[in-house]
Protein backbone atom coordinates (compact mmCIF):
# COMPACT_ATOMS: atom_id res chain seq x y z
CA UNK A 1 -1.83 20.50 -33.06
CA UNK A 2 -1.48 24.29 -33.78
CA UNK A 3 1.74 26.05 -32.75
CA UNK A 4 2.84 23.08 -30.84
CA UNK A 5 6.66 23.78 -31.09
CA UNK A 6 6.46 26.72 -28.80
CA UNK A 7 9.60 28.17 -26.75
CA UNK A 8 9.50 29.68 -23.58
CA UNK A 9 12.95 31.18 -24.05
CA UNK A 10 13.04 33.17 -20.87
CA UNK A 11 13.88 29.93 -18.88
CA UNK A 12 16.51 29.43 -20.88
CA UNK A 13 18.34 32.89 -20.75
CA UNK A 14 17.19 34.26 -17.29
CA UNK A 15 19.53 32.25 -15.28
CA UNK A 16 22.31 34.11 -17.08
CA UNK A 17 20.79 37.43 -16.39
CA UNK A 18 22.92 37.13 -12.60
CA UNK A 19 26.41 37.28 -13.84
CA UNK A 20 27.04 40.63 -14.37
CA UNK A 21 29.63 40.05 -17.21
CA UNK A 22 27.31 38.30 -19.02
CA UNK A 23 24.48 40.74 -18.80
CA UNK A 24 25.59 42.47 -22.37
CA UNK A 25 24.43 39.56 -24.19
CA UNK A 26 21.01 39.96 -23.20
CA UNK A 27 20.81 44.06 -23.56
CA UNK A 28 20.13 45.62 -26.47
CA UNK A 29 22.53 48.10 -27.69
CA UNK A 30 19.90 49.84 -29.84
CA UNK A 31 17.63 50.77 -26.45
CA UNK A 32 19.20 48.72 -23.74
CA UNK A 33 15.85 46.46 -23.67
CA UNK A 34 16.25 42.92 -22.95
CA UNK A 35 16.71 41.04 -26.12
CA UNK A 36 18.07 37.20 -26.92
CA UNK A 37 19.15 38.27 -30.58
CA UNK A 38 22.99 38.18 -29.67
CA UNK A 39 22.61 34.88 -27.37
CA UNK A 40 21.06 33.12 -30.64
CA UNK A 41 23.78 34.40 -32.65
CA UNK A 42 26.89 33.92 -30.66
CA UNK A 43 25.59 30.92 -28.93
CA UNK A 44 27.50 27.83 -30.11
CA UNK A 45 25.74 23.83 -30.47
CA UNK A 46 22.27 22.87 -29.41
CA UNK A 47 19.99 25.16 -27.65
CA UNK A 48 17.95 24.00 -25.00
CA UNK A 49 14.22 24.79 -25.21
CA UNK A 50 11.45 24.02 -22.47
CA UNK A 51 8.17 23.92 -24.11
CA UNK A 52 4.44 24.46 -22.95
CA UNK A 53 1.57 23.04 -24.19
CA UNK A 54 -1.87 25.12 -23.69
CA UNK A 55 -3.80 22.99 -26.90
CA UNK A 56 -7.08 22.75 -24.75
CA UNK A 57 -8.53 19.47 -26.73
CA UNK A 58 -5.17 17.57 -25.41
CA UNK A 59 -5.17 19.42 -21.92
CA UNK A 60 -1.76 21.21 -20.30
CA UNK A 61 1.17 19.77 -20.77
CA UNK A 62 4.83 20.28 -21.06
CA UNK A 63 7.83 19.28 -23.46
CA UNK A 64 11.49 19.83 -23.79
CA UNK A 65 13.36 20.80 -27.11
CA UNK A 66 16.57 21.75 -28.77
CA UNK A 67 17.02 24.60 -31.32
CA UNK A 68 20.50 25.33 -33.54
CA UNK A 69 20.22 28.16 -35.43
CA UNK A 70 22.69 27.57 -38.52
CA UNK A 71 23.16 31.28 -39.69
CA UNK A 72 22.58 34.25 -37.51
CA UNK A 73 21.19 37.76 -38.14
CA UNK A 74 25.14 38.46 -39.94
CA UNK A 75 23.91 36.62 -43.13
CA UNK A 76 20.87 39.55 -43.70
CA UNK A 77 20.19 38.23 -47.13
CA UNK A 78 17.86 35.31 -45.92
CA UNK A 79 15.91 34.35 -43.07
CA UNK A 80 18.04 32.15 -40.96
CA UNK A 81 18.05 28.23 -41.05
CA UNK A 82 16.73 26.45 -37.93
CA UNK A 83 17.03 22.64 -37.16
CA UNK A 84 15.04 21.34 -34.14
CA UNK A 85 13.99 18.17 -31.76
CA UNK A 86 11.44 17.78 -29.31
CA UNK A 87 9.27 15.81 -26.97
CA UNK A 88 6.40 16.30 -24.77
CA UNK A 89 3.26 14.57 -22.76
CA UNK A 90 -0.53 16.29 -22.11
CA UNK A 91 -2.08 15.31 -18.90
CA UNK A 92 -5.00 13.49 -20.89
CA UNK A 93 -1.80 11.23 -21.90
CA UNK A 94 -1.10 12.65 -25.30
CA UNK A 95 2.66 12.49 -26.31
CA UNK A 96 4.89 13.39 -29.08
CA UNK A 97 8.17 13.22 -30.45
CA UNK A 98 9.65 14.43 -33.57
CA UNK A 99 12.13 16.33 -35.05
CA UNK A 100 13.03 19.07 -37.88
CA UNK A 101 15.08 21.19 -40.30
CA UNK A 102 13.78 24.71 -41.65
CA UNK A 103 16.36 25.29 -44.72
CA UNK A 104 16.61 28.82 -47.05
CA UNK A 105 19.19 28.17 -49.30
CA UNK A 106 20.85 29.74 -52.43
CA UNK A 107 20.38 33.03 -50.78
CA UNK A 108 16.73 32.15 -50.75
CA UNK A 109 16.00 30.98 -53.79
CA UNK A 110 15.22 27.40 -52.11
CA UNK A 111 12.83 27.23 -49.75
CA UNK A 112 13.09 23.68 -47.42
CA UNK A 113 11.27 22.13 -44.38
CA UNK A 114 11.45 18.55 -43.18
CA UNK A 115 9.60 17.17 -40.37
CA UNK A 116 9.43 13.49 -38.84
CA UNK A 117 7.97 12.35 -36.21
CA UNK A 118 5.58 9.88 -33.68
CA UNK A 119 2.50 10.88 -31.98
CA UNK A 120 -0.27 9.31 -29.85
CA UNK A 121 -3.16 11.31 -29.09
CA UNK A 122 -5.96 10.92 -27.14
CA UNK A 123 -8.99 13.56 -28.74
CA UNK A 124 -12.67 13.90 -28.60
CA UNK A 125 -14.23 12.98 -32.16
CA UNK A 126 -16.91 14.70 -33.05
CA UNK A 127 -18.03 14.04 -36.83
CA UNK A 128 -21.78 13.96 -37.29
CA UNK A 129 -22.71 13.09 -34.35
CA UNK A 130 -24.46 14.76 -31.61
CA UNK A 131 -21.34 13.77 -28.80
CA UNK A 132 -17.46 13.59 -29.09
CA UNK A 133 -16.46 9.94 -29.04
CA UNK A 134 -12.95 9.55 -27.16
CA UNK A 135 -10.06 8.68 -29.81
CA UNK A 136 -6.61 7.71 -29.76
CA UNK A 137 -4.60 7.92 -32.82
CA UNK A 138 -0.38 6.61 -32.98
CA UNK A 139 1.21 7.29 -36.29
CA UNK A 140 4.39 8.45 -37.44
CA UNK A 141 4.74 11.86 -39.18
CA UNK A 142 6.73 12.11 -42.24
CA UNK A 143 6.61 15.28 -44.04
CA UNK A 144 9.06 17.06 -46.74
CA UNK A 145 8.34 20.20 -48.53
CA UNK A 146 10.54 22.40 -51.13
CA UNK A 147 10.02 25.56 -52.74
CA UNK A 148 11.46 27.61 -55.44
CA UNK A 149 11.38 31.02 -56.08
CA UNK A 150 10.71 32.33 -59.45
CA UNK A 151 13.36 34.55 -60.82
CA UNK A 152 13.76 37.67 -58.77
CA UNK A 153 9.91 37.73 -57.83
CA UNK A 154 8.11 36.79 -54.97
CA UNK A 155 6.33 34.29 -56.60
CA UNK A 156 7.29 30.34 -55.21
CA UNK A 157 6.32 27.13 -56.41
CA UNK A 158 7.39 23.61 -55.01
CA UNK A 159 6.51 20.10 -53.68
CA UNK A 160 5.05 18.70 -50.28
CA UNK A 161 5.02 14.75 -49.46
CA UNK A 162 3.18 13.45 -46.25
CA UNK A 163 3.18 10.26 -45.19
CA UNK A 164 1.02 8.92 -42.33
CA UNK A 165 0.21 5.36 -41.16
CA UNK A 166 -2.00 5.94 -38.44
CA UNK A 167 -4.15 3.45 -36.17
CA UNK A 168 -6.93 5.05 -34.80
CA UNK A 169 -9.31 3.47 -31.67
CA UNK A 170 -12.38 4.64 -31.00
CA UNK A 171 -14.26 4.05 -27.73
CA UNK A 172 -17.82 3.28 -27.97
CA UNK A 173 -20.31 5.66 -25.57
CA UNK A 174 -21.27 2.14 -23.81
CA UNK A 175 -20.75 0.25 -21.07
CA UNK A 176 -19.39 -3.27 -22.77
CA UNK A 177 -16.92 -5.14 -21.16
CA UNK A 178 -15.97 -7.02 -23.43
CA UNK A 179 -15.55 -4.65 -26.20
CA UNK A 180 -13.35 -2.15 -25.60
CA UNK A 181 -13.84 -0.22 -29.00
CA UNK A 182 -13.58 0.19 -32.92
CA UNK A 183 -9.99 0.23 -34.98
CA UNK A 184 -9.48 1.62 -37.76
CA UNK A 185 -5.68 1.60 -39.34
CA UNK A 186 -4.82 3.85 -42.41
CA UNK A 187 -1.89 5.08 -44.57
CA UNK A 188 -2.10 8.57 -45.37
CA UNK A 189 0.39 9.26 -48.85
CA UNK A 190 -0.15 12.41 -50.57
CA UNK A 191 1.97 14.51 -52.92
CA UNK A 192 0.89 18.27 -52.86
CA UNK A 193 1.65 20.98 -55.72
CA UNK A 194 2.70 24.92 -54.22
CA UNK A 195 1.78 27.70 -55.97
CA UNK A 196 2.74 30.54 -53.71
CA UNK A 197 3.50 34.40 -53.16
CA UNK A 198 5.31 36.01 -50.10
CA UNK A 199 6.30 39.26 -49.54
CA UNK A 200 6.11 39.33 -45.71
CA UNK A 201 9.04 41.43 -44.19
CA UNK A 202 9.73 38.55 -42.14
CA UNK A 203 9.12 34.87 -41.88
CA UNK A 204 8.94 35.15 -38.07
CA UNK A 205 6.56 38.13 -37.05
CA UNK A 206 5.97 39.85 -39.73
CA UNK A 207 3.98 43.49 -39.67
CA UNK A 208 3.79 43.79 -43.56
CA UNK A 209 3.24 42.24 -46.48
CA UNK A 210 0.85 38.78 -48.01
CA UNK A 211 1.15 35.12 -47.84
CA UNK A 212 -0.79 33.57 -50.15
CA UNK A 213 -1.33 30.36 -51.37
CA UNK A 214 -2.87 27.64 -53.46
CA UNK A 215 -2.00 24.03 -53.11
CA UNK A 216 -3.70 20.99 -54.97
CA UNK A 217 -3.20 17.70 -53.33
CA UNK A 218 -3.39 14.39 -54.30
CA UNK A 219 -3.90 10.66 -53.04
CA UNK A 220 -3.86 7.01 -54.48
CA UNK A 221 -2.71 3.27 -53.86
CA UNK A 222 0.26 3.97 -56.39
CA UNK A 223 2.14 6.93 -53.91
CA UNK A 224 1.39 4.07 -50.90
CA UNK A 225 -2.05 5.03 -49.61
CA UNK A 226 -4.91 3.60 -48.98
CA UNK A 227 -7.40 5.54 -50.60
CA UNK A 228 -7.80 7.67 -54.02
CA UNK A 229 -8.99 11.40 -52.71
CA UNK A 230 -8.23 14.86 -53.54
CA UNK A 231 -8.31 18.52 -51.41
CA UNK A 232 -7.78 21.77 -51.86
CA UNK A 233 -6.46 24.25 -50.38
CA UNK A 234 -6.56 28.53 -50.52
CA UNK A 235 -5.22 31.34 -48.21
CA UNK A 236 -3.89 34.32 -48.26
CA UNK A 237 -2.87 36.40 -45.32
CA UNK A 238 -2.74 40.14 -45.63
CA UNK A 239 -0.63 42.59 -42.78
CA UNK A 240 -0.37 46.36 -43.43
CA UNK A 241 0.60 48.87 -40.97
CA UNK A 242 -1.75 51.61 -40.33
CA UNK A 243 0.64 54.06 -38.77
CA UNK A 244 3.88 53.55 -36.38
CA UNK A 245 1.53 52.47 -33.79
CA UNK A 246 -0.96 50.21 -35.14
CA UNK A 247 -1.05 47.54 -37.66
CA UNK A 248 -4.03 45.34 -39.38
CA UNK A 249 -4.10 41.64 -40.79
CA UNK A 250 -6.32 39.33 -42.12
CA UNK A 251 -6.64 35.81 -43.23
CA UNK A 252 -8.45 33.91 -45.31
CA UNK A 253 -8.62 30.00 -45.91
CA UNK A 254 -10.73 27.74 -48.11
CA UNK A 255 -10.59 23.93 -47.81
CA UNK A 256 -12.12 21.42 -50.10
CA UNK A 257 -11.87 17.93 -50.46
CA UNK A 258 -12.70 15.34 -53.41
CA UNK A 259 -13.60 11.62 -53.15
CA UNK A 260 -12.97 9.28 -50.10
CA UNK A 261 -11.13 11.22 -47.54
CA UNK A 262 -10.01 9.51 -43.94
CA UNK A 263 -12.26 10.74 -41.77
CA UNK A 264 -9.58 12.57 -39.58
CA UNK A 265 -7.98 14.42 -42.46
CA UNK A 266 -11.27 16.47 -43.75
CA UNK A 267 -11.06 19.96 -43.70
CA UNK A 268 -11.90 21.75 -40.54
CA UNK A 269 -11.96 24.96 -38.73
CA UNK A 270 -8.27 25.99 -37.31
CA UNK A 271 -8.82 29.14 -35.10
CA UNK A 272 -7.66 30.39 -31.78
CA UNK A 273 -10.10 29.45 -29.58
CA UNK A 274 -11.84 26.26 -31.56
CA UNK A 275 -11.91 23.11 -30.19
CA UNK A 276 -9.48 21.02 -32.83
CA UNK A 277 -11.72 18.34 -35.26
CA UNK A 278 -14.83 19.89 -33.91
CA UNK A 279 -15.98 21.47 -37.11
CA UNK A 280 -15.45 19.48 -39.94
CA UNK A 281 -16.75 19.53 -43.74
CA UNK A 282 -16.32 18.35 -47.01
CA UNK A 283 -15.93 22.51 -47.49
CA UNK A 284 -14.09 24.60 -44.70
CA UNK A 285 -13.99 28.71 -44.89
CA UNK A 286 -12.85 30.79 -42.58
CA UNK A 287 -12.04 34.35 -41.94
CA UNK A 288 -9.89 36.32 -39.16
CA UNK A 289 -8.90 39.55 -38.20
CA UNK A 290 -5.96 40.69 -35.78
CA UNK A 291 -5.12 44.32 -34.89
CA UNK A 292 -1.35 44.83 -33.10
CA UNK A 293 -0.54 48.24 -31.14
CA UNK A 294 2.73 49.10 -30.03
CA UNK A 295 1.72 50.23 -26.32
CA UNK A 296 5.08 50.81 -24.74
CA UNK A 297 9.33 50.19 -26.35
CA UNK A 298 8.73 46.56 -27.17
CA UNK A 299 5.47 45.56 -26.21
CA UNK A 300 2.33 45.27 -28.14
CA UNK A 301 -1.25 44.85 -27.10
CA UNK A 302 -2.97 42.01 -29.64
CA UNK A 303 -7.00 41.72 -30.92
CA UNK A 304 -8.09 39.40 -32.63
CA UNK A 305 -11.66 37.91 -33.74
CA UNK A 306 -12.63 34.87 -36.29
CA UNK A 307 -15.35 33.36 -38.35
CA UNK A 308 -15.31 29.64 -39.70
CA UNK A 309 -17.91 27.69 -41.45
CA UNK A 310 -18.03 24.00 -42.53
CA UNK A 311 -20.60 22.51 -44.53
CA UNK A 312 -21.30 19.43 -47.12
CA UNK A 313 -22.06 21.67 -50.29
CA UNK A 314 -21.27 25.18 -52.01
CA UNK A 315 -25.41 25.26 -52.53
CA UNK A 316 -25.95 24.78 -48.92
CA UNK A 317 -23.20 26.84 -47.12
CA UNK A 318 -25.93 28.69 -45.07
CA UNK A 319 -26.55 25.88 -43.71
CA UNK A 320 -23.26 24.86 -42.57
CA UNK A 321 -22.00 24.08 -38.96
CA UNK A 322 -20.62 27.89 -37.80
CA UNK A 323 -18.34 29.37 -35.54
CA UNK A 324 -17.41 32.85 -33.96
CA UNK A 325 -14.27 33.33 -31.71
CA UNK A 326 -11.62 36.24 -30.62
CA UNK A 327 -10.17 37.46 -27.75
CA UNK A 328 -6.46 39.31 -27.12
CA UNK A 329 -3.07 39.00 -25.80
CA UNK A 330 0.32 40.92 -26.07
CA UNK A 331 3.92 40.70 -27.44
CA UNK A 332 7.03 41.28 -26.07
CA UNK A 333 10.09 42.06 -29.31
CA UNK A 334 12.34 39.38 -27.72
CA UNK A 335 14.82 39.05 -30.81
CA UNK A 336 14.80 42.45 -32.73
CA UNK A 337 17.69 40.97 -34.81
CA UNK A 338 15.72 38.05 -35.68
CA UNK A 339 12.16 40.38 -35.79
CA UNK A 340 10.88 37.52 -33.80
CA UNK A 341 8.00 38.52 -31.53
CA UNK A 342 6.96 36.14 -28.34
CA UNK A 343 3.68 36.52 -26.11
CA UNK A 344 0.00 35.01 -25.11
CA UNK A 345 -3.35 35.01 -26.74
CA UNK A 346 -6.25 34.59 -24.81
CA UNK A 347 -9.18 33.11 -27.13
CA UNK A 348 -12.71 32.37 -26.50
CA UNK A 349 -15.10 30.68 -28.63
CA UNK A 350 -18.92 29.35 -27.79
CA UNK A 351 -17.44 25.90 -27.01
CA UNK A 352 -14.54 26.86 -24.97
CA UNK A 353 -11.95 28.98 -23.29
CA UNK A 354 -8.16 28.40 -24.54
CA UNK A 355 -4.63 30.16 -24.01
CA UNK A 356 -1.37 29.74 -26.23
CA UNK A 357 1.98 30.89 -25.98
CA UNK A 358 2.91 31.91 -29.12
CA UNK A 359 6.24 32.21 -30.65
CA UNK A 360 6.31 34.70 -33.85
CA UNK A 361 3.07 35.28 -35.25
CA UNK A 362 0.10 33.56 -34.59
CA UNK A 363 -0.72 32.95 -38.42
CA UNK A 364 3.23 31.58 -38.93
CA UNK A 365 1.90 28.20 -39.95
């Protein structure tokens, strides 16, 4: 699920906005806003983070997690490492548990994220046909990823391994006692090469710079799946400032797969606003555009609007299955320090209306 490790940090800090002593941890000394940059630095242990849940295709739900930031804003010549764990139920009965480490090492030159975890989710599948068929998937997460930069460049390349055992159970459209639906159990093994260039001005929300990326993966019985297959995938994210005000972005993505792909892993359309799984292809494209303006101190007013396409074949992608969505939301600069931004988007789309709380930039991920 997109941006499902999402903080609502003001829980967390406005109970210590009523001790006066304590009130300088939470002010800015720059412009006396509130800010959490100095309570993430000085604050010692495990952080505790409540969590909200706004993915409409799971329905509203909540979760509880802890944060440790390992180096503060003091260490200025890398992003700071973040290690996290978490848990959290939907009201369609979707739940999750997991935890993981964000690493930049070697002042960095290193690049590391590790994630495990166990979900069960209950989703509407749509695939080719012409109603979503209910669908419950439990599997364990295991993903590992490391990246190194090239000399003194901003050039990247590294490894990603994801492993996925998943049972999935369908539920047939009919009324059938006795047969309560379909099963189908895979293991999902693939090793993925990174070929990548960053030179955002911040991993968090960053107003400048491009993220872009190419990354060949690959799947067989040897690595311990159960099927030979292949994808591809292409982005690059773009952010430029226009003037002190205003800034632009846009992103790009192109998905492709070869061979026998799991049904639930083929590429499809990941935009604010799209009902997740709905559009799927052997092909995936899509494009999206976000404007930020800095309407008063620390808050920003966010637009943003999106075009995806999936289809079978490169000769027939104007006939593919299309999408259009947008909408806005704002930011409030809750951890200048840190450059981390935290808000809402509202989204619309043909199919549906959706809200997220977002947590850094939309596009982080």
């Amino acid at each position: 699920m997109r941006n499902i490790f999402i903080a609502c940090l003001f829980l967390i800090v406005l109970p210590h906005l009523s001790a006066q002593k304590k009130m300088s941890i939470f002010t800015d000394s720059l412009d006396q806003s509130f800010d959490v940059s100095d309570f993430l630095i000085t604050k010692k242990g495990l952080l505790p983070v409540p969590m909200l849940i706004t993915e409409p295709s799971v329905g509203y739900g909540g979760a509880m997690g802890l944060l440790y930031f390992h180096d503060s804003y003091e260490n200025k010549k890398r992003p700071p490492s973040i290690s996290g764990a978490f848990g959290g139920y939907t009201q369609n009965g979707t739940w999750m548990a997991g935890a993981l480490h964000a690493g930049y090492w070697r002042e960095d030159r290193i690049r590391y994220v590790g994630f495990v975890g166990k979900v069960n989710i209950n989703i509407d599948y749509y695939g080719p046909l012409p109603k979503p068929v209910e669908m419950n998937m439990s599997s364990w997460i295991i993903m590992q990823k490391i990246q190194f930069r090239i000399s003194e460049s901003n050039f990247f390349t590294g490894l990603q391994y994801n492993y996925t055992p998943a049972q999935n159970t369908f539920k047939l459209p009919i009324d059938i006692p006795e047969f309560n639906g379909i099963e189908y159990n895979t293991n999902i093994s693939e090793i993925t090469a990174l070929f990548i260039y960053d030179s955002r001005n911040n991993v968090l929300s960053p107003t400048a710079g491009i993220l872009a990326q190419i990354a060949p993966s690959y799947s067989d019985k040897w690595l311990g799946g159960d099927q030979l297959y292949g994808k591809i995938n292409a982005s690059i994210m773009g952010l430029h400032p226009i003037n002190k005000k205003l800034s632009v972005g846009a992103k790009f993505v192109s998905n492709s797969k070869l061979g026998d792909i799991p049904f639930y892993i083929k590429p499809f359309v990941q935009m604010r606003g799209v009902p997740f799984l709905k559009y799927q292809g052997n092909n995936v494209m899509s494009l999206e555009a976000e404007a930020d303006y800095n309407l008063y101190k620390r808050w920003h007013l966010i637009g943003f609007a999106g075009y995806g396409n999936a289809f079978q074949d490169y000769s027939e992608i104007s006939a593919g299955n299309t999408v259009l969505s947008g909408g806005g939301g704002f930011r409030y600069l809750i951890a200048r320090k840190f450059g981390m931004k935290m808000g809402m988007d509202f989204a619309f789309s043909p199919d549906e209306f959706a809200f997220y709380i977002t947590v850094g930039h939309a596009w982080l991920f």
